[in-house]
N, C-alpha and C. Protein backbone atom coordinates (compact mmCIF):
# COMPACT_ATOMS: atom_id res chain seq x y z
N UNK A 1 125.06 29.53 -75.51
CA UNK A 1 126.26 28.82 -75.10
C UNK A 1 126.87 29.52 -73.88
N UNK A 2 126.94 28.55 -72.58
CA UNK A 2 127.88 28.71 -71.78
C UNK A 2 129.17 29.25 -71.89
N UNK A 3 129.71 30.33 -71.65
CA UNK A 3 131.51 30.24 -71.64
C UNK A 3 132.61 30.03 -70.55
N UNK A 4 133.11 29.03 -70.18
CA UNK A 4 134.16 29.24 -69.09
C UNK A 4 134.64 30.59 -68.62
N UNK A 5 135.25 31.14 -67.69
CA UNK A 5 135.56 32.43 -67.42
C UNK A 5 137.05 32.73 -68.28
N UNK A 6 137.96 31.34 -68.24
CA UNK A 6 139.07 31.74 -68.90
C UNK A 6 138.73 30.97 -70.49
N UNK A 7 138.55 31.86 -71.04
CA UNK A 7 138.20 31.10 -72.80
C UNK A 7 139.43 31.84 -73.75
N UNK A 8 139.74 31.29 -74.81
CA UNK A 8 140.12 31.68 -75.94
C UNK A 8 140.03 31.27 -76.94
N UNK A 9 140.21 32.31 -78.18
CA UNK A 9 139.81 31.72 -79.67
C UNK A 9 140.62 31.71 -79.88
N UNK A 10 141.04 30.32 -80.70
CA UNK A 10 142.31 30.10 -81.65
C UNK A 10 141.94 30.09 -82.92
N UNK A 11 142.88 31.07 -83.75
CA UNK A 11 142.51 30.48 -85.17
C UNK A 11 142.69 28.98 -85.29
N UNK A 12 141.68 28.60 -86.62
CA UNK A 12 142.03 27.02 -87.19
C UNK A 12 141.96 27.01 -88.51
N UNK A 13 142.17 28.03 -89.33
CA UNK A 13 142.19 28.11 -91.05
C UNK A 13 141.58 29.09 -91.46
N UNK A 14 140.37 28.76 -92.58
CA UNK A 14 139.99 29.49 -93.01
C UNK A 14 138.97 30.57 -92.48
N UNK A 15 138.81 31.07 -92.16
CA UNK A 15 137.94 31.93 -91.48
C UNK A 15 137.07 30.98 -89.98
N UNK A 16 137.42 29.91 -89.67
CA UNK A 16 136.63 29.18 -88.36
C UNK A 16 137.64 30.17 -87.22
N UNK A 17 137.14 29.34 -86.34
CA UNK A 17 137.88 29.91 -84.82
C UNK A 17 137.88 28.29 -83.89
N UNK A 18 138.41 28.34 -83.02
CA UNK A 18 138.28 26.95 -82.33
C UNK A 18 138.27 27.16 -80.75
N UNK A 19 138.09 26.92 -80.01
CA UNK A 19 137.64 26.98 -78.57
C UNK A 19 139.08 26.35 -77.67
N UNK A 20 140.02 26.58 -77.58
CA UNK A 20 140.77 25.27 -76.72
C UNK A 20 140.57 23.96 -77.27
N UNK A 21 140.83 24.33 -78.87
CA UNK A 21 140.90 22.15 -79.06
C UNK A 21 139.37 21.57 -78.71
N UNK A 22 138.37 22.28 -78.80
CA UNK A 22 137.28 21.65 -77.95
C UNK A 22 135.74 22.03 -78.72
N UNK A 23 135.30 23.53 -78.57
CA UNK A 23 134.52 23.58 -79.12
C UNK A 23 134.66 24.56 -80.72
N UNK A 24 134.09 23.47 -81.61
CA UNK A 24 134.30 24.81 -83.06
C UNK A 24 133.58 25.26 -83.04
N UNK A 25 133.56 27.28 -83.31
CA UNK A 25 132.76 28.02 -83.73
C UNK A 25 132.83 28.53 -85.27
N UNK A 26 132.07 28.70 -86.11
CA UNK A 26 132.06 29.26 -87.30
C UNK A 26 132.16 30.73 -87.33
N UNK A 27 132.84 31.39 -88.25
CA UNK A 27 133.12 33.37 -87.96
C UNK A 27 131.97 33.94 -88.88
N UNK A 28 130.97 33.49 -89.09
CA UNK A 28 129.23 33.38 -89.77
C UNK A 28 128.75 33.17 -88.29
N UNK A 29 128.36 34.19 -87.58
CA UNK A 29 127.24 33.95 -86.53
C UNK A 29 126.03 34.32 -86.43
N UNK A 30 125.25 33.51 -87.31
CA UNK A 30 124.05 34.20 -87.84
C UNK A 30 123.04 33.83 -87.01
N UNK A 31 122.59 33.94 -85.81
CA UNK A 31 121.86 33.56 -84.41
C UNK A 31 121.86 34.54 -83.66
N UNK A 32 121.94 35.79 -83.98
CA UNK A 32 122.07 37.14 -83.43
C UNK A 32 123.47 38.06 -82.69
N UNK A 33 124.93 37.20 -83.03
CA UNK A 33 125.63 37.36 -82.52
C UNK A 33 126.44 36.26 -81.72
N UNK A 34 127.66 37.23 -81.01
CA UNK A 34 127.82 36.27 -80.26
C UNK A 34 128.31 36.57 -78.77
N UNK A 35 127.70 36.27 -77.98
CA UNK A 35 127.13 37.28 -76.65
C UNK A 35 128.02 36.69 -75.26
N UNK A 36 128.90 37.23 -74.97
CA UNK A 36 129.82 36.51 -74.13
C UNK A 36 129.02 37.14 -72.54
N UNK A 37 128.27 37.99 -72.17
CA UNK A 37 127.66 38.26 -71.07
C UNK A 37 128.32 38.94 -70.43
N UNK A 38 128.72 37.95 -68.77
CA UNK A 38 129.74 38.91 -68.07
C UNK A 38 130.57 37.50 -67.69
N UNK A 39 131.29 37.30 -68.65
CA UNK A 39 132.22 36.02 -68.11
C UNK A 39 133.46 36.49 -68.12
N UNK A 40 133.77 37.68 -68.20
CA UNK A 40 134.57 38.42 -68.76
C UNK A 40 135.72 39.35 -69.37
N UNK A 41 136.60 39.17 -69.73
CA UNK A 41 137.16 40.79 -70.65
C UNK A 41 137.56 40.31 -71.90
N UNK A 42 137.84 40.38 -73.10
CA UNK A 42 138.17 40.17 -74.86
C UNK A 42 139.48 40.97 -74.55
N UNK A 43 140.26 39.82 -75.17
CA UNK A 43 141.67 40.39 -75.34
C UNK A 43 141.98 40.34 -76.70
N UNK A 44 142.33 41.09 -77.71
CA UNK A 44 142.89 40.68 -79.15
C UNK A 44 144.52 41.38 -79.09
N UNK A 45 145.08 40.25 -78.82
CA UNK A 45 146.44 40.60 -79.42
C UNK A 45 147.55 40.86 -78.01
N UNK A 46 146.69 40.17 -77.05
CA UNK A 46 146.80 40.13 -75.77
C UNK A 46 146.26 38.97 -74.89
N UNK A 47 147.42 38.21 -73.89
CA UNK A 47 146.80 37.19 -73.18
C UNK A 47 145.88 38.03 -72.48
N UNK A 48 146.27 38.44 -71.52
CA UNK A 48 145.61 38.47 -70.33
C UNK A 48 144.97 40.03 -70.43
N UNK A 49 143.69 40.09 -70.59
CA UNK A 49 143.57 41.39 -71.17
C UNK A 49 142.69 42.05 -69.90
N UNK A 50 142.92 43.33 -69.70
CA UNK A 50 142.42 44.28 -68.10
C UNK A 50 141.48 44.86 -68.41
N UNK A 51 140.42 45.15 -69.46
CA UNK A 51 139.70 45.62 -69.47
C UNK A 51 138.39 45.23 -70.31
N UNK A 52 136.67 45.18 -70.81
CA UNK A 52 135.80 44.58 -70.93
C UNK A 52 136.68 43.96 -72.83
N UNK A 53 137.11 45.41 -73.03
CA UNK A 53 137.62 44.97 -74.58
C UNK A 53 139.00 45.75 -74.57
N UNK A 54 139.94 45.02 -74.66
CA UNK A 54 141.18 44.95 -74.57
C UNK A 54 141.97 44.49 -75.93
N UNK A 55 142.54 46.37 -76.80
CA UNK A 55 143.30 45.50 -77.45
C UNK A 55 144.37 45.65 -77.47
N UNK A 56 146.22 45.16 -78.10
CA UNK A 56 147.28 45.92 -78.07
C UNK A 56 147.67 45.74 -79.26
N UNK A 57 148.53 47.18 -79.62
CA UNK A 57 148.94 46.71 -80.61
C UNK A 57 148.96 48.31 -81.46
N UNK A 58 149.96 48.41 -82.22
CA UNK A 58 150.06 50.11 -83.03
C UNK A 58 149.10 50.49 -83.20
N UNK A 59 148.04 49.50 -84.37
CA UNK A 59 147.23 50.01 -84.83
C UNK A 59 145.66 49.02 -83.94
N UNK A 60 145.41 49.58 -82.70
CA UNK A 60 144.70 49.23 -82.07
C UNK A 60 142.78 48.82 -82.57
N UNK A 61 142.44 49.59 -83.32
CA UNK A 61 140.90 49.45 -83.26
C UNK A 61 141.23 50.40 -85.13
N UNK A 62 139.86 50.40 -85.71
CA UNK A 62 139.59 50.21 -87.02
C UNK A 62 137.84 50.76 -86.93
N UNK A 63 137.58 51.89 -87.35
CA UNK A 63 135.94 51.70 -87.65
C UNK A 63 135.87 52.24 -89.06
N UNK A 64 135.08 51.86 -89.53
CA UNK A 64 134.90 51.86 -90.91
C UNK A 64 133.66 51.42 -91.41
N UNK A 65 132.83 52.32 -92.47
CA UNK A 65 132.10 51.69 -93.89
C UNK A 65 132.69 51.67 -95.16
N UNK A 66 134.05 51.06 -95.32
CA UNK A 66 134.32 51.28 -96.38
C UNK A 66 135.78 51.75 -96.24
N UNK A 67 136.69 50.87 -97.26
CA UNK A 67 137.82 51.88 -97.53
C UNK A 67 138.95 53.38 -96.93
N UNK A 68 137.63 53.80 -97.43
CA UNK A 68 137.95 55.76 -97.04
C UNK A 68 137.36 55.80 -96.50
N UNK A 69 135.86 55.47 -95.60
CA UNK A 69 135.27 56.16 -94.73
C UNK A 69 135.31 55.63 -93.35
N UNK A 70 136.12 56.12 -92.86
CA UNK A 70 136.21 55.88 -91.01
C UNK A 70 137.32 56.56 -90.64
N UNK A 71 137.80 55.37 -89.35
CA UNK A 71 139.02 56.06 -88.66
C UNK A 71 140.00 54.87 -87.82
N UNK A 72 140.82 55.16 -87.32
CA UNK A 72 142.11 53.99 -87.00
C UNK A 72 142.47 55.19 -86.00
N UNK A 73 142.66 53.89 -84.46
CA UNK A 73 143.23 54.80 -83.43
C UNK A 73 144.63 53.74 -83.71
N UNK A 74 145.86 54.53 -83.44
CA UNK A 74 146.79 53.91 -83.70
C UNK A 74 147.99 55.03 -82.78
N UNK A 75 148.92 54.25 -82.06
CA UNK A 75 150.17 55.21 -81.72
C UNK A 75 151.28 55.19 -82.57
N UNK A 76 151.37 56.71 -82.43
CA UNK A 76 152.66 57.29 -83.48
C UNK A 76 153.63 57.36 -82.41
N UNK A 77 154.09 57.53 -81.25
CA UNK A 77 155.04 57.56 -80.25
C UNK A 77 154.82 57.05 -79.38
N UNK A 78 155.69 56.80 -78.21
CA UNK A 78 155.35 56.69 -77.05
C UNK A 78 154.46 57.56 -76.14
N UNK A 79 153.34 57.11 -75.71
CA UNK A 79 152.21 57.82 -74.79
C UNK A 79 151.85 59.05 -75.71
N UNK A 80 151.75 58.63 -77.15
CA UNK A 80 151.18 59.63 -78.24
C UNK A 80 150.31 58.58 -79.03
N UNK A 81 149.27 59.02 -79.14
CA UNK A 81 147.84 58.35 -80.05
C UNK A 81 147.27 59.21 -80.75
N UNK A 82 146.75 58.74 -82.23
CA UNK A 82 146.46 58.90 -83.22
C UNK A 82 144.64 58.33 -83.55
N UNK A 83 143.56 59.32 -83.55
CA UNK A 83 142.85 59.30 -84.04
C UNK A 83 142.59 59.60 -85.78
N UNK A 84 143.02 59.29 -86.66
CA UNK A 84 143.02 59.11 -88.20
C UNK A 84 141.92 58.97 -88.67
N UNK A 85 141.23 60.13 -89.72
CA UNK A 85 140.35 59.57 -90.91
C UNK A 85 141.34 59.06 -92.14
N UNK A 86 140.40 58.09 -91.97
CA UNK A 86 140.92 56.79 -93.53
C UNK A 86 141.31 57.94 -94.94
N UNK A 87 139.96 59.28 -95.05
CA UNK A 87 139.91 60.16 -95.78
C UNK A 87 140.40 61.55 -95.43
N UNK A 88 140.63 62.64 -96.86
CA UNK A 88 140.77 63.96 -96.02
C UNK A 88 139.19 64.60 -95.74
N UNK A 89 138.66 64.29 -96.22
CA UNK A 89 136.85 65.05 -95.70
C UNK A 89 136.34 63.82 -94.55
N UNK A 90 137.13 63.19 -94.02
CA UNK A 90 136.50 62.77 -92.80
C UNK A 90 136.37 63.37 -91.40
N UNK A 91 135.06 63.39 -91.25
CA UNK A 91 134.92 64.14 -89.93
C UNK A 91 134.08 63.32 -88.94
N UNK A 92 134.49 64.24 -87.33
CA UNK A 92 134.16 63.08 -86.20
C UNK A 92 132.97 64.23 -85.49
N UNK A 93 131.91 63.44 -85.02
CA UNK A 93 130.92 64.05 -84.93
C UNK A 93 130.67 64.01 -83.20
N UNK A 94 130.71 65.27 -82.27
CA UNK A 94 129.95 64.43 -80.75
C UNK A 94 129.31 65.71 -80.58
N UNK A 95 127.66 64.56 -80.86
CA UNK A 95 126.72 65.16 -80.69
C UNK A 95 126.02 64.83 -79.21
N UNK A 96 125.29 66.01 -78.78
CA UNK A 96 124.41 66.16 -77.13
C UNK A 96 125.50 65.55 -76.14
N UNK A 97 126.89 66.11 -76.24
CA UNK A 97 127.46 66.47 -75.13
C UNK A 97 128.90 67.17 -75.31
N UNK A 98 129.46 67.13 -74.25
CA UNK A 98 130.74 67.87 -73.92
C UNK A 98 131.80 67.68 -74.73
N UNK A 99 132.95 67.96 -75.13
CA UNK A 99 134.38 67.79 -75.09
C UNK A 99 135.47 68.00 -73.90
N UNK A 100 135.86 67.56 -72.69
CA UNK A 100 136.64 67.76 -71.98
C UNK A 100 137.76 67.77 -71.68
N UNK A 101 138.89 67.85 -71.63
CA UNK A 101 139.98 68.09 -71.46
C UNK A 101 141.06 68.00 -70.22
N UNK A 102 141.66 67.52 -69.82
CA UNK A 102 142.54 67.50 -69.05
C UNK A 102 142.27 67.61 -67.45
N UNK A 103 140.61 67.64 -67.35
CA UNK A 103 139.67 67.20 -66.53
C UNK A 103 138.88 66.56 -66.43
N UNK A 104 138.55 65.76 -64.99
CA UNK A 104 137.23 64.74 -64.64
C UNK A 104 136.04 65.73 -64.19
N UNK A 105 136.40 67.28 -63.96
CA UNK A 105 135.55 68.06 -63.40
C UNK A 105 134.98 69.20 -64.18
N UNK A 106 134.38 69.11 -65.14
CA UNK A 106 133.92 70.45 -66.32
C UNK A 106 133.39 71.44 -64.88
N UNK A 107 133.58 72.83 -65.70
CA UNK A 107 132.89 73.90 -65.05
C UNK A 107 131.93 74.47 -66.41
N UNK A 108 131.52 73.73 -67.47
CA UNK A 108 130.27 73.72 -68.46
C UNK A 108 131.02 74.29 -69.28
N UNK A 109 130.52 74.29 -70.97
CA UNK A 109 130.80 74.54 -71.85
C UNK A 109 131.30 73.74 -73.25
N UNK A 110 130.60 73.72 -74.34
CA UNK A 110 130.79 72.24 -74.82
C UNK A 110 132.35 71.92 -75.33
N UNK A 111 133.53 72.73 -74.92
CA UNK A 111 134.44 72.67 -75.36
C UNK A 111 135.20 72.78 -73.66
N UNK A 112 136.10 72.38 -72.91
CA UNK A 112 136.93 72.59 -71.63
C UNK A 112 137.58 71.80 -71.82
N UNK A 113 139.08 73.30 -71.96
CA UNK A 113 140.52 72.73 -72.02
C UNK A 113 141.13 73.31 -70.36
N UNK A 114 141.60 72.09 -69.87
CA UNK A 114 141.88 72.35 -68.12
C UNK A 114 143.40 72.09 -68.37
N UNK A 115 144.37 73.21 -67.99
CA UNK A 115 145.69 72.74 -67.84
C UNK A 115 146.16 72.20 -66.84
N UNK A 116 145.43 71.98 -65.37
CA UNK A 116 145.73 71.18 -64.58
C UNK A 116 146.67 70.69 -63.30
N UNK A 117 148.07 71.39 -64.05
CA UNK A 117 149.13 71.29 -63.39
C UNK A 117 149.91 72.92 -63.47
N UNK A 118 150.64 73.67 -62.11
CA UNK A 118 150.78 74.73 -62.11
C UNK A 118 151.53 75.04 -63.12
N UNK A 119 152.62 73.42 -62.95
CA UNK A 119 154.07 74.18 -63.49
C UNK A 119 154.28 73.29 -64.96
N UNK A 120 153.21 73.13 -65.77
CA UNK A 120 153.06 72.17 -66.85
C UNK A 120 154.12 72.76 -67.86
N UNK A 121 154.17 74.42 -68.10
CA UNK A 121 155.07 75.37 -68.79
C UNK A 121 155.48 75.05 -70.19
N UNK A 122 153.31 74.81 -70.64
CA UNK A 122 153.07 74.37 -72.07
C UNK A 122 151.66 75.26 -71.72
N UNK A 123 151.37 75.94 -72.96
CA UNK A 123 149.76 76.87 -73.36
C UNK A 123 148.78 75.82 -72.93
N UNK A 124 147.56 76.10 -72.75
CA UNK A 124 146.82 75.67 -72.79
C UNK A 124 146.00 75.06 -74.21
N UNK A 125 146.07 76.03 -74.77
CA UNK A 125 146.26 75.79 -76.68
C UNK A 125 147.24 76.25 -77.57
N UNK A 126 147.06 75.32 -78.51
CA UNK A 126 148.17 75.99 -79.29
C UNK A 126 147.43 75.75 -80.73
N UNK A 127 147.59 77.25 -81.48
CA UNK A 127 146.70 76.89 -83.02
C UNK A 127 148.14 77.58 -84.04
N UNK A 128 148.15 76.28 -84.60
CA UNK A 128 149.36 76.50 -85.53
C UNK A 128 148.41 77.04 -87.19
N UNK A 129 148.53 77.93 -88.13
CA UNK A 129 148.22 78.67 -88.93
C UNK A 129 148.76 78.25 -90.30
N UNK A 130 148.88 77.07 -91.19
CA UNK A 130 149.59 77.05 -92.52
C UNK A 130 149.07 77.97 -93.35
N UNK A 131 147.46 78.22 -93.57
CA UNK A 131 146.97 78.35 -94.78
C UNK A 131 146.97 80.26 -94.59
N UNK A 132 148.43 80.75 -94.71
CA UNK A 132 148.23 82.72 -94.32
C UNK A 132 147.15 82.70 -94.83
N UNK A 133 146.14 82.65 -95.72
CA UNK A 133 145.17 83.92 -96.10
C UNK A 133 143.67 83.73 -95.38
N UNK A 134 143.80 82.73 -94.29
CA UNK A 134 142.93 82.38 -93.44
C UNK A 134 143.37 82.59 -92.14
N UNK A 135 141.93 82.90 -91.17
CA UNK A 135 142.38 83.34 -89.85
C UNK A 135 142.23 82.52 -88.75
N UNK A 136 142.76 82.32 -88.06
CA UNK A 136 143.08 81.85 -86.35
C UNK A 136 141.69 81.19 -85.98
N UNK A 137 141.13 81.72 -85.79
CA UNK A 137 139.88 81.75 -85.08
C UNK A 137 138.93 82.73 -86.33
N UNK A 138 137.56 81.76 -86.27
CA UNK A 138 136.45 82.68 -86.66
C UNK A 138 135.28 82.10 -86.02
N UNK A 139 134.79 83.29 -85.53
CA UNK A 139 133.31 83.56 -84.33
C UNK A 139 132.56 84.06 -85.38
N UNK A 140 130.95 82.95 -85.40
CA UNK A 140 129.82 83.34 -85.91
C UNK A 140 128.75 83.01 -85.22
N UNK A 141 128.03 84.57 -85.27
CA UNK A 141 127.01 84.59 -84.29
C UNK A 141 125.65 85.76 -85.28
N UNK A 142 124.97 86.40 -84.50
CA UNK A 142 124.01 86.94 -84.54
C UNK A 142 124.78 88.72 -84.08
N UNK A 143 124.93 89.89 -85.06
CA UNK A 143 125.34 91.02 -84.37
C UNK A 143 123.77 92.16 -83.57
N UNK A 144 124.07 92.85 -82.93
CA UNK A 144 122.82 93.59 -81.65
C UNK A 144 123.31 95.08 -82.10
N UNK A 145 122.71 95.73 -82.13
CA UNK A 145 122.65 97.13 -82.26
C UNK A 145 122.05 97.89 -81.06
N UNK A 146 121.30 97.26 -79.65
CA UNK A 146 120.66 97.55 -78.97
C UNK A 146 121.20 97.11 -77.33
N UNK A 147 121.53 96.18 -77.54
CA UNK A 147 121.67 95.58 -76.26
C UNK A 147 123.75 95.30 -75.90
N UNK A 148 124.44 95.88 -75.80
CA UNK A 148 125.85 96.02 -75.32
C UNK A 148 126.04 95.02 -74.72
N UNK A 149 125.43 93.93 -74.23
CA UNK A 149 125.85 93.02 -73.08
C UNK A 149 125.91 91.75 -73.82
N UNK A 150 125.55 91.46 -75.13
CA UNK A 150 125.48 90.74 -75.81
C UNK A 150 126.42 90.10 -76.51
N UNK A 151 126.94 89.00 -77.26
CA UNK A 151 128.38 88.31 -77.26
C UNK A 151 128.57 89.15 -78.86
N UNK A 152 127.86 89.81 -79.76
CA UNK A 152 128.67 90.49 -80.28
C UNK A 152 127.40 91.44 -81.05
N UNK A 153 128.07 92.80 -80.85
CA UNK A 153 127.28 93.75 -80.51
C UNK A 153 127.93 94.92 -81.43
N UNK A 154 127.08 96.08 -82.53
CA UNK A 154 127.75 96.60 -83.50
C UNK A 154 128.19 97.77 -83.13
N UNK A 155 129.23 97.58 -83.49
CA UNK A 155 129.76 99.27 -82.48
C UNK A 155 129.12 100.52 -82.88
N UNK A 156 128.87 100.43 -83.89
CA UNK A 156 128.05 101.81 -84.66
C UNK A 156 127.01 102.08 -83.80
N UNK A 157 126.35 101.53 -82.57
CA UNK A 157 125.37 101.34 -81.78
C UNK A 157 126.02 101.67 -80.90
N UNK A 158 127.29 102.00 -80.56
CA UNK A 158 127.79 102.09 -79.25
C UNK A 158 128.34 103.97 -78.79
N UNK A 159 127.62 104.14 -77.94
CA UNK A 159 128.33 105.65 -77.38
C UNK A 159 129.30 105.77 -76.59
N UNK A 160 129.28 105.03 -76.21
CA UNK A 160 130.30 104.85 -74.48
C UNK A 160 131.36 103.30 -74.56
N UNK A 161 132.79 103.74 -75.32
CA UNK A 161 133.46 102.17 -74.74
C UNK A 161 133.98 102.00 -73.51
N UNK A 162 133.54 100.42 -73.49
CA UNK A 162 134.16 100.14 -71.87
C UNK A 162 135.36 100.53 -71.39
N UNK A 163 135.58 100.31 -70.07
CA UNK A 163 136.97 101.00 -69.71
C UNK A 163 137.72 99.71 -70.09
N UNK A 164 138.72 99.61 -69.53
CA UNK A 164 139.64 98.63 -70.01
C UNK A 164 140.04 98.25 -68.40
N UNK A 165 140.01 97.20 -68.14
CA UNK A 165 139.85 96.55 -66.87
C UNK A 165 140.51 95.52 -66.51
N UNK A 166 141.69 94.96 -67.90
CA UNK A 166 142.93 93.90 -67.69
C UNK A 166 143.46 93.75 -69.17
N UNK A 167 144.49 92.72 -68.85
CA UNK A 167 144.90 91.99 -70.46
C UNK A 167 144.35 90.51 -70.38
N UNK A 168 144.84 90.04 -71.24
CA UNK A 168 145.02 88.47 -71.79
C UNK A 168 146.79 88.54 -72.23
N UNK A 169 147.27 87.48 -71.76
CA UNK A 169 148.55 87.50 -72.19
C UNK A 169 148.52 86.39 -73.79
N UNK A 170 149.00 86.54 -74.41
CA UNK A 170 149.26 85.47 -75.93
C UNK A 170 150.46 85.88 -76.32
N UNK A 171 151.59 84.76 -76.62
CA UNK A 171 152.07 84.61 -77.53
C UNK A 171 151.82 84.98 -78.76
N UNK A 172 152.92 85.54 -79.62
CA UNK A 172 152.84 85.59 -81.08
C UNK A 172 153.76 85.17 -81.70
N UNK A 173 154.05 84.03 -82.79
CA UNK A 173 155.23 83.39 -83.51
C UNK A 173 154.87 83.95 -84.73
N UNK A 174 155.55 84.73 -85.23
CA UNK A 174 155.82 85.20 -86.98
C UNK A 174 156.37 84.37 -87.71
N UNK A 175 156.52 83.26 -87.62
CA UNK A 175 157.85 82.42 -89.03
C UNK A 175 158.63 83.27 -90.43
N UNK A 176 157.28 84.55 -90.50
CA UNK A 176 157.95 85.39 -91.76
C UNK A 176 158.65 86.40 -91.05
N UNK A 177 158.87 86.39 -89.53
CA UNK A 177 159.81 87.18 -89.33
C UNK A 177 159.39 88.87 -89.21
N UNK A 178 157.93 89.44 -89.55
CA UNK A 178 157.64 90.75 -89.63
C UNK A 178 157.19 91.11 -88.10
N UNK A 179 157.16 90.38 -87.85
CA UNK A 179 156.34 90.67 -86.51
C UNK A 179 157.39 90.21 -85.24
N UNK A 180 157.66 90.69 -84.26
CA UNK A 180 158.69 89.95 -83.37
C UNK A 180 158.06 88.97 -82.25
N UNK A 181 158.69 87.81 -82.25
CA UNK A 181 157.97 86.84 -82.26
C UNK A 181 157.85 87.22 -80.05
N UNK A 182 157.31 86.66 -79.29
CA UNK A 182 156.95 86.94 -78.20
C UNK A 182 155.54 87.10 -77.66
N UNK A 183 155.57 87.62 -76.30
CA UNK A 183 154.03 87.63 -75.50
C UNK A 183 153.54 89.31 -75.72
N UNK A 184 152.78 88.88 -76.00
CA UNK A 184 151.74 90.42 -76.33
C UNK A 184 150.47 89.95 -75.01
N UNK A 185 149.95 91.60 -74.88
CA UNK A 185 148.51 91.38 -74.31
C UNK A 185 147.74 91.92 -75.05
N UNK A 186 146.46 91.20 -74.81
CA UNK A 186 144.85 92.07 -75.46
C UNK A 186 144.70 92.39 -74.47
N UNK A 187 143.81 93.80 -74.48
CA UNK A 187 143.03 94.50 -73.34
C UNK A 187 141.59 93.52 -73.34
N UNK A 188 140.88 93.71 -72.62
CA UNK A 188 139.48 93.25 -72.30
C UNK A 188 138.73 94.55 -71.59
N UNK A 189 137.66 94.86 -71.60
CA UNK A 189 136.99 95.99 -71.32
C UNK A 189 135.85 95.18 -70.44
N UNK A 190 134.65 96.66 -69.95
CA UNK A 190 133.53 96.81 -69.57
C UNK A 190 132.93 96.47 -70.35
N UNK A 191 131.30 96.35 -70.26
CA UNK A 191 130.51 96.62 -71.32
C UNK A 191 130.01 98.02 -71.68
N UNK A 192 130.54 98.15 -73.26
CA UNK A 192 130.21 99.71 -73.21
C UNK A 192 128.49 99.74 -73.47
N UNK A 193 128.13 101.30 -73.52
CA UNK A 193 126.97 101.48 -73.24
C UNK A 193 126.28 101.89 -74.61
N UNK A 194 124.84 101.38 -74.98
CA UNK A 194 124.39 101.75 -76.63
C UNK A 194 124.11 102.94 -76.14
């Protein structure tokens, strides 16, 4: 089937759809689909829609097998969006490529967070901590007893530590109050020598 360039579906009851008063389609399209080409953009919930699939609306798009298993992009604020699993063990998977961030230009790495703007005068990350008896960050790798240049390497192997050659600036927020809350630095070193 041909489609005019300006088309729309109207509901007409029970599960049909109707063409402009003109042609009925059934919502059973058992003929392999139903293949609009490039006549084009799908608007749901929107006249005039700007893009190939265009929708508006809080709760914008829906993927799902089931109930509990998927996800709902939906906005919670203004120019704030919500990727949601349906479940709490739902997880989102991107496999054989990047995650990017706040750039069109990666400098590699399957994770790049780009802050972008000088005077943005927001972290680049921020990892908020509920569960105290768990930590921040955990790095798992392979440990070296031989080779110092390596991403993690056993110190008991080490004779010589690096010099110390800058900081890292971080924030620290205590909520329990033991710690005073403010910017600390880590040192960063050389590579020391086995």
């Amino acid at each position: 089937m041909t489609l005019p360039r300006a088309y729309s579906l109207v509901g007409a009851g029970a599960g049909d759809l109707l063409a402009n008063g003109t042609v009925p389609l059934t919502a059973n399209w058992d003929l392999g689909g139903f293949d609009l080409k490039n006549v084009g953009n799908i608007g749901v919930g929107i006249v005039a829609p700007l893009s190939r699939l265009h929708t508006r609306g809080a709760s914008a798009l829906r993927f799902d097998n089931g109930a509990t298993d998927g996800f709902i992009v939906s906005q919670i604020n203004t120019n704030t969006w919500s990727w949601t699993g349906l479940s709490a063990g739902s997880f989102m998977v991107l496999q054989n490529a990047s995650l990017i961030i706040g750039t069109s230009i990666p400098r590699g790495g399957l994770l790049h967070l780009d802050q972008g703007i000088s005077n943005a005068a927001v972290p680049v990350m921020l990892l908020v901590q509920a569960d105290q008896s768990e930590e921040f960050v955990r790095l798992v790798g392979y440990s070296h007893a031989s080779d110092a240049s390596l991403s993690l390497v056993d110190a008991s192997a080490l004779t010589t530590p690096g010099a110390i050659v800058g900081w890292k600036k971080e924030y620290i927020q205590d909520d329990a109050n033991n710690i005073t809350d403010g910017v600390y630095y880590v040192p960063f070193h050389t590579a020391p020598t086995a």
